[in-house]
Structure formats: structure tokens, C-alpha cells
C-alpha atoms as a PDB file:
ATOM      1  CA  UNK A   1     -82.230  51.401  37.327  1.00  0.00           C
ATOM      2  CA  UNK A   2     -82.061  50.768  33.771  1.00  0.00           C
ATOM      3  CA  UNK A   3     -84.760  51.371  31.250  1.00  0.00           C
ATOM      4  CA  UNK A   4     -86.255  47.929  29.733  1.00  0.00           C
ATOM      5  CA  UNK A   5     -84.874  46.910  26.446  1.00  0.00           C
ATOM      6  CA  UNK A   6     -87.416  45.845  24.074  1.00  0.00           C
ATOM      7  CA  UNK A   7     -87.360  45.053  20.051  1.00  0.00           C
ATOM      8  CA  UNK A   8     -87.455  47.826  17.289  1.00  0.00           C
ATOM      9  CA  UNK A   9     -90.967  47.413  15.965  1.00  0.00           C
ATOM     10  CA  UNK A  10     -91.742  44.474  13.586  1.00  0.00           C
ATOM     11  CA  UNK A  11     -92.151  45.093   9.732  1.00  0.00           C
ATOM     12  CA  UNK A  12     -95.084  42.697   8.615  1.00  0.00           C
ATOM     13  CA  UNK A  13     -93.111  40.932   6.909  1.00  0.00           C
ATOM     14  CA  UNK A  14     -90.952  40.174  10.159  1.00  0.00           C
ATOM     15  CA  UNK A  15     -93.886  39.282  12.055  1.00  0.00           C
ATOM     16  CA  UNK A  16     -95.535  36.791   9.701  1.00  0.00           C
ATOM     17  CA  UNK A  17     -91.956  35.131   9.670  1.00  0.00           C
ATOM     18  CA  UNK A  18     -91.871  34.656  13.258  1.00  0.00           C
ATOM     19  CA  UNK A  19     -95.192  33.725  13.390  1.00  0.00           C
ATOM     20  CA  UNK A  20     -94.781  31.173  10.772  1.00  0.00           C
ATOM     21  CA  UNK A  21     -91.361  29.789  12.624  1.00  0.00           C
ATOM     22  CA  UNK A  22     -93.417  29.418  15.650  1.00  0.00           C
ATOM     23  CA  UNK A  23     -93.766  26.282  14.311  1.00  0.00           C
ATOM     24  CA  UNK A  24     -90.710  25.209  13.567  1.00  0.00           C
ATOM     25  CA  UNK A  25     -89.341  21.766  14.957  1.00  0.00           C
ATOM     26  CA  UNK A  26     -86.161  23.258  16.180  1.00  0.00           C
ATOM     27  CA  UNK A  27     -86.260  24.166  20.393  1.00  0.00           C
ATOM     28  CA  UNK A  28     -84.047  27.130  19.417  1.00  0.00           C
ATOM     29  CA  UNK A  29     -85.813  28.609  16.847  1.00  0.00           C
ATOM     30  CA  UNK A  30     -89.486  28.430  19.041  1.00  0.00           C
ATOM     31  CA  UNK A  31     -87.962  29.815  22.282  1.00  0.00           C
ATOM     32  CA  UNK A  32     -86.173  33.109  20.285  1.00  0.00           C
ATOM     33  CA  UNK A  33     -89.652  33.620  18.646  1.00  0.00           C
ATOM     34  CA  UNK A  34     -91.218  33.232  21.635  1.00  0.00           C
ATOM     35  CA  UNK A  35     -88.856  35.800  22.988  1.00  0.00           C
ATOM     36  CA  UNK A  36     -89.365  37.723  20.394  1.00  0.00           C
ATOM     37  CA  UNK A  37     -93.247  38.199  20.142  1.00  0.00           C
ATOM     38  CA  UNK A  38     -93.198  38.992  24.060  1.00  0.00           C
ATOM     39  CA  UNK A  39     -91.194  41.630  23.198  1.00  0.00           C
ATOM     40  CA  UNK A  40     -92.840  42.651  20.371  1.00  0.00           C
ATOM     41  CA  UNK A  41     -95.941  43.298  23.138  1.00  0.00           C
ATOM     42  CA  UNK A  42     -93.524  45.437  25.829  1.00  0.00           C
ATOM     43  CA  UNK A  43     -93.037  42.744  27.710  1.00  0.00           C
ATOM     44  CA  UNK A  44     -90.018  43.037  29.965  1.00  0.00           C
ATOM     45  CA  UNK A  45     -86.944  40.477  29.896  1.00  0.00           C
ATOM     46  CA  UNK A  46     -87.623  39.404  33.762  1.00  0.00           C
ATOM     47  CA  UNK A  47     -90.927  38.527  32.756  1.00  0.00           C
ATOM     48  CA  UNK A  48     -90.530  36.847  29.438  1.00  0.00           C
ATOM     49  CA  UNK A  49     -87.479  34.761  31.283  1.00  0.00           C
ATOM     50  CA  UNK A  50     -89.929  33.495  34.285  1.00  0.00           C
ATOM     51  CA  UNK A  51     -92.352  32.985  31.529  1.00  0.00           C
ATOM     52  CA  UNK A  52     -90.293  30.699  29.110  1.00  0.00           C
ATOM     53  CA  UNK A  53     -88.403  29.073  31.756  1.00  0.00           C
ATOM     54  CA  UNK A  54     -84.495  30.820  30.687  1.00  0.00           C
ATOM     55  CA  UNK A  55     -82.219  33.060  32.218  1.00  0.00           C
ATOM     56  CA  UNK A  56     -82.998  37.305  31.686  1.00  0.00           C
ATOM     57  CA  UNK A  57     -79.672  37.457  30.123  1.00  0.00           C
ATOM     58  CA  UNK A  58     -80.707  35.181  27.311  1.00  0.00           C
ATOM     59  CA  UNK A  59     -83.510  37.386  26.813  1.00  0.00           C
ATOM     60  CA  UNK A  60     -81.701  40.393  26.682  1.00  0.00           C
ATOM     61  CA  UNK A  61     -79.009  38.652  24.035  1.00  0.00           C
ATOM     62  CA  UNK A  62     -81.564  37.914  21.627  1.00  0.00           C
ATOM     63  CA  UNK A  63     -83.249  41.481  21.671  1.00  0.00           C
ATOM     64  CA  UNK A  64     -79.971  42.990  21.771  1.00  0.00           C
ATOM     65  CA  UNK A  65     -78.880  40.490  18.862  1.00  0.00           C
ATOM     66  CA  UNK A  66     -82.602  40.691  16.719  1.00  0.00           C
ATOM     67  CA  UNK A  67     -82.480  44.899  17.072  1.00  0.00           C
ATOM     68  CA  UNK A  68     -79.049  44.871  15.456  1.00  0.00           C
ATOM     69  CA  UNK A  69     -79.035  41.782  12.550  1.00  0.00           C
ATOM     70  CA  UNK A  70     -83.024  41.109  12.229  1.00  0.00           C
ATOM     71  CA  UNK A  71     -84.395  37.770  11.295  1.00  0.00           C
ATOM     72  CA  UNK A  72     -80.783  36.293  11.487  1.00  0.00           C
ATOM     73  CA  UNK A  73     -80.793  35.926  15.034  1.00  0.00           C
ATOM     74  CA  UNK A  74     -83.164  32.989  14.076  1.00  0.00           C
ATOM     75  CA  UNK A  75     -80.045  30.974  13.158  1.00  0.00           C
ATOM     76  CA  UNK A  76     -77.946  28.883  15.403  1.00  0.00           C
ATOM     77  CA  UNK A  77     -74.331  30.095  15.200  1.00  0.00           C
ATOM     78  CA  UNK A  78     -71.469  28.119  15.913  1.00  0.00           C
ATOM     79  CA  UNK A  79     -70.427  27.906  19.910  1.00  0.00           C
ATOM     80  CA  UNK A  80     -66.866  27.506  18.826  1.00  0.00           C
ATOM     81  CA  UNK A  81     -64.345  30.517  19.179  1.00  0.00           C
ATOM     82  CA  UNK A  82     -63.457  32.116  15.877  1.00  0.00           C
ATOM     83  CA  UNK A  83     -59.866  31.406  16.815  1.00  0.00           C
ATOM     84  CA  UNK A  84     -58.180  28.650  19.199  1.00  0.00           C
ATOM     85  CA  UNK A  85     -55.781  30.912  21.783  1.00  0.00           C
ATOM     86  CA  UNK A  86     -52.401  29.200  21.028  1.00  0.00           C
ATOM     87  CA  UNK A  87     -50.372  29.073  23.914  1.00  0.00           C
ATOM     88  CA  UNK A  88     -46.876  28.616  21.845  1.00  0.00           C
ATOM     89  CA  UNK A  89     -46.729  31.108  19.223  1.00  0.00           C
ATOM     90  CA  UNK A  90     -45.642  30.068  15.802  1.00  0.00           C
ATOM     91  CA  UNK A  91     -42.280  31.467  16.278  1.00  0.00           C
ATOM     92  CA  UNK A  92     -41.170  29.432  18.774  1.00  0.00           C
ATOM     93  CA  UNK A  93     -42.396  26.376  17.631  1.00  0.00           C
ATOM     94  CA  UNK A  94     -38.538  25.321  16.114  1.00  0.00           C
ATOM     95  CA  UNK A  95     -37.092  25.980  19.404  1.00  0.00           C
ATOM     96  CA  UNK A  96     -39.666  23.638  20.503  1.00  0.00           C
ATOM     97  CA  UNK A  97     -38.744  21.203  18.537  1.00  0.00           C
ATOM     98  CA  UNK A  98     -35.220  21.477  19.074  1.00  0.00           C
ATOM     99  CA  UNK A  99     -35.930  21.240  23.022  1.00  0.00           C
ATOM    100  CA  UNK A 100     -36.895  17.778  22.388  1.00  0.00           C
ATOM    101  CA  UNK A 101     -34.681  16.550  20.672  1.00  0.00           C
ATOM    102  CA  UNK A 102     -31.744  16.564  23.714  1.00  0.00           C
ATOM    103  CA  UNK A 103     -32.080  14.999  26.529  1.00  0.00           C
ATOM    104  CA  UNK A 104     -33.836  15.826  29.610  1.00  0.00           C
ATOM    105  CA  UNK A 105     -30.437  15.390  31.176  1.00  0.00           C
ATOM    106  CA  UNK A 106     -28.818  18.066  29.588  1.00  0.00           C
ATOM    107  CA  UNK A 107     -31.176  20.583  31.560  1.00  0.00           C
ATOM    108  CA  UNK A 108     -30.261  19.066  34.756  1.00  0.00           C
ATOM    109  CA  UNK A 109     -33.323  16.911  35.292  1.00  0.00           C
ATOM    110  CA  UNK A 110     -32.760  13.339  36.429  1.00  0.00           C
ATOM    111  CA  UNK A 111     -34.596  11.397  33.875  1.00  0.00           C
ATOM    112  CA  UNK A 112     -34.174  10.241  30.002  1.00  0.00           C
ATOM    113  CA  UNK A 113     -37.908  10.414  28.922  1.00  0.00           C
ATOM    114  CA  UNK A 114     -39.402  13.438  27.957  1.00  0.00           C
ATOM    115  CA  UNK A 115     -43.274  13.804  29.052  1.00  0.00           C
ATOM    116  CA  UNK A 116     -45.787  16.551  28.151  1.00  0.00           C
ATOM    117  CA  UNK A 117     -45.998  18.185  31.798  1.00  0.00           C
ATOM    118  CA  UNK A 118     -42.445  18.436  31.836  1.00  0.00           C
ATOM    119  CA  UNK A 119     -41.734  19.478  28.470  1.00  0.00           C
ATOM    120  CA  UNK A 120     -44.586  22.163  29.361  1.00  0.00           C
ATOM    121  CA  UNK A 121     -42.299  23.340  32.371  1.00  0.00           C
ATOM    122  CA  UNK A 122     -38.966  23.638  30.755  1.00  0.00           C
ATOM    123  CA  UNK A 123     -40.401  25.605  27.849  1.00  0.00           C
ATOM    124  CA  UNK A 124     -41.505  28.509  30.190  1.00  0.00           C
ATOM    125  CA  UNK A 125     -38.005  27.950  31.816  1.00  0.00           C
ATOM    126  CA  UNK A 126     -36.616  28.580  28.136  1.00  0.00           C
ATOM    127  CA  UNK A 127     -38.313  31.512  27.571  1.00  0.00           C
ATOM    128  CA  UNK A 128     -40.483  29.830  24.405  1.00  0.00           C
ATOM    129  CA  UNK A 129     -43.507  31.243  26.698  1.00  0.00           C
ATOM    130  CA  UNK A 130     -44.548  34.342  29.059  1.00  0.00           C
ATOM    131  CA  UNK A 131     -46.629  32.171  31.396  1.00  0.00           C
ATOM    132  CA  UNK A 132     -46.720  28.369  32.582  1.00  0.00           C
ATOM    133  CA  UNK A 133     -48.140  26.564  29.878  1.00  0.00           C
ATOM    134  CA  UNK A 134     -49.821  22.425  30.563  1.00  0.00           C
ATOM    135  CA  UNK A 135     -49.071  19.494  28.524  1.00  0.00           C
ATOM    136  CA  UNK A 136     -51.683  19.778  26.549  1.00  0.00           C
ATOM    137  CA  UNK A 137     -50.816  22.946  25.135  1.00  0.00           C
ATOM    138  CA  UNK A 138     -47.143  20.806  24.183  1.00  0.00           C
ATOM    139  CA  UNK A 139     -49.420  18.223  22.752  1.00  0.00           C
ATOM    140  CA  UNK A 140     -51.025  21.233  20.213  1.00  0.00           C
ATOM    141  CA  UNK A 141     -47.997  23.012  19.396  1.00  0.00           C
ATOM    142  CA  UNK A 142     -46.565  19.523  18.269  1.00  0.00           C
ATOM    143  CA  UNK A 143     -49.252  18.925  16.297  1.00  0.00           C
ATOM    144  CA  UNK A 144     -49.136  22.326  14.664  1.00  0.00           C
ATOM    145  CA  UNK A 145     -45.542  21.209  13.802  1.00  0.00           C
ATOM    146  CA  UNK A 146     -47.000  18.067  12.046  1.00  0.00           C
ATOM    147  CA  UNK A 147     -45.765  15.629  14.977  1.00  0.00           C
ATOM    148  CA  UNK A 148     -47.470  13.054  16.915  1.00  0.00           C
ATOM    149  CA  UNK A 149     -46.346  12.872  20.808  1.00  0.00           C
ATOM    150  CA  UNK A 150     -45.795   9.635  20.068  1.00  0.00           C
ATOM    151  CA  UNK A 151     -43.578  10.494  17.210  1.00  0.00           C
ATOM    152  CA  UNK A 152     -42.011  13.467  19.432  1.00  0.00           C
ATOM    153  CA  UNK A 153     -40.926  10.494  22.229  1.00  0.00           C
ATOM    154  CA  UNK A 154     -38.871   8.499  19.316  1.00  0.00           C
ATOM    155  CA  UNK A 155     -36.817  12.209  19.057  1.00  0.00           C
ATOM    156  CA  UNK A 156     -34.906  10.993  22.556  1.00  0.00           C
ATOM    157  CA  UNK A 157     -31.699   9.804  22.342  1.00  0.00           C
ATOM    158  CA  UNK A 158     -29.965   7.953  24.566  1.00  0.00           C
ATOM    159  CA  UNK A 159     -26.840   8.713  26.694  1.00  0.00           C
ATOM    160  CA  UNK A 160     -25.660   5.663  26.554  1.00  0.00           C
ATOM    161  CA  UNK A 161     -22.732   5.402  23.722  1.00  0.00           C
ATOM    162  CA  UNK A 162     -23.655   1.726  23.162  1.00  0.00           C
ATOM    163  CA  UNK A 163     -27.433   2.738  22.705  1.00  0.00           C
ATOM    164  CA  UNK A 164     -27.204   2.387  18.998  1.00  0.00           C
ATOM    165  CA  UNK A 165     -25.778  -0.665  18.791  1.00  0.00           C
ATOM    166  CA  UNK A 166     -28.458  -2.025  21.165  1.00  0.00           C
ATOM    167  CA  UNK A 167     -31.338  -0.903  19.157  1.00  0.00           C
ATOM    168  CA  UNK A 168     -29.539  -2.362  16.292  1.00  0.00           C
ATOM    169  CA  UNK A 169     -29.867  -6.077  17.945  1.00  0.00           C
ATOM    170  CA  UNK A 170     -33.181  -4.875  18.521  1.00  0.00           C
ATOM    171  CA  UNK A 171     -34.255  -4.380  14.791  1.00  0.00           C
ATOM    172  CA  UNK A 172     -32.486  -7.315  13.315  1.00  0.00           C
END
């Protein structure tokens, strides 16, 4: 079994701080003091958990977190990843692009319209990716290139040779 983890001991200064954010109107700032005074008086993570209602684990992160940055822990951090996992990597982001602009046809698939899923699927059947990739990650990639999906569907062109002068009538 492990030995309990507890907090390094408080400076005064430290402990008038958390005493003082005790009151603070902020949920997260009470509960880490709270976590933190038990601590303070050898309390162990089990108990301080059962006592404040959370999981051990939280405990544990904010000792952990308080014992190696101080006071700072105090502060609510951003929950979003310091970097968004691209699934397309830069460099084969033109071969992307040049995917859709041919036809579907032209990779033997029996339809004219290009849609995310199967865009996704023929770009790991390229080679543009290691692993199966979903639409959505299409949908990114595009808009890393600075192109809407809807712009990316206006790419198509049509097999049929009298296409353009149909969507000339069209216009007019």
C-alpha cells in the first residue's frame, strides 16, 4: 500500500490566503481550499473525498498540483487541449484538395457528389492518412485550407460534356 500524500507545510502567508479564499464566491476555489486545509491537518485523500463529497483522485490532483506550483493551483485552467490532434497533416492537405476536385467516378465509385464520409474513406485509400479518418476530420482539414464544405461541393464537376452549357441557362 502506498503512503498518504499530503501538502508540504503552509508558509503563513499561504495559510492566511487560503483562509481568506475560503470565502470566495467561486465553487472551485472553496472546494481546493477546503482540500487544502484538510490536508494541511494530515488528513488522508479517502477521507477528505467522503468528506467534501468528490472523487479521491481529485484530491490527490490538487495536492499533487499545490506541492509542485503553490497558490496557483487556486486558478481554474483551461479544460481545452493545448493542441487539437489533426487527423490530416498539413502536408497532405493539397492532395486533399486536389482529391476533390475530380469526380467520385474517376475512383470507381458510382456517384457524382462528393460527401464528407466518403471523402474520409478514399483519403485513407490514397494514402493522405495512416488510419480511417470520419467526416468530420474532412470537414477540419478543409477548413484549415480556408474552404467551406459547402464551398468544397461547388469543386465537382460534372461528366456530362453539355454540363456547362446547362449551368449557363441556369445563370442567365
Amino acid at each position: 500500500m502506498k503512503a498518504p500524500i499530503f501538502i508540504r507545510p503552509l508558509t503563513e502567508d499561504e495559510q492566511q490566503h487560503i483562509q481568506a479564499e475560503l470565502r470566495s464566491p467561486s465553487a472551485f476555489v472553496l472546494r481546493r481550499c477546503q482540500i487544502l486545509l484538510a490536508s494541511a491537518r494530515r488528513e488522508h485523500a479517502s477521507a477528505i473525498a467522503t468528506t467534501l463529497g468528490c472523487d479521491d483522485q481529485t484530491v490527490r490532483n490538487v495536492i499533487k498540483g499545490f506541492n509542485q506550483q503553490g497558490l496557483a493551483v487556486l486558478e481554474k485552467e483551461s479544460c481545452r487541449p493545448h493542441r487539437l490532434r489533426t487527423s490530416i497533416p498539413d502536408e497532405a492537405l493539397p492532395q486533399l484538395r486536389d482529391l476533390l476536385h475530380r469526380s467520385p467516378r474517376e475512383f470507381g465509385l458510382d456517384r457524382g457528389l462528393w460527401s464528407l464520409p466518403l471523402a474520409a474513406k478514399l483519403c485513407f485509400e490514397q494514402g493522405l492518412v495512416a488510419a480511417p479518418i470520419t467526416g468530420a476530420s474532412v470537414r477540419r482539414a478543409l477548413k484549415r485550407l480556408g474552404v467551406s464544405w459547402k464551398r468544397a461541393k461547388h469543386w465537382i464537376t460534372s461528366p456530362d460534356p453539355m454540363d456547362l452549357q446547362k449551368k449557363r441557362l441556369v445563370t442567365v
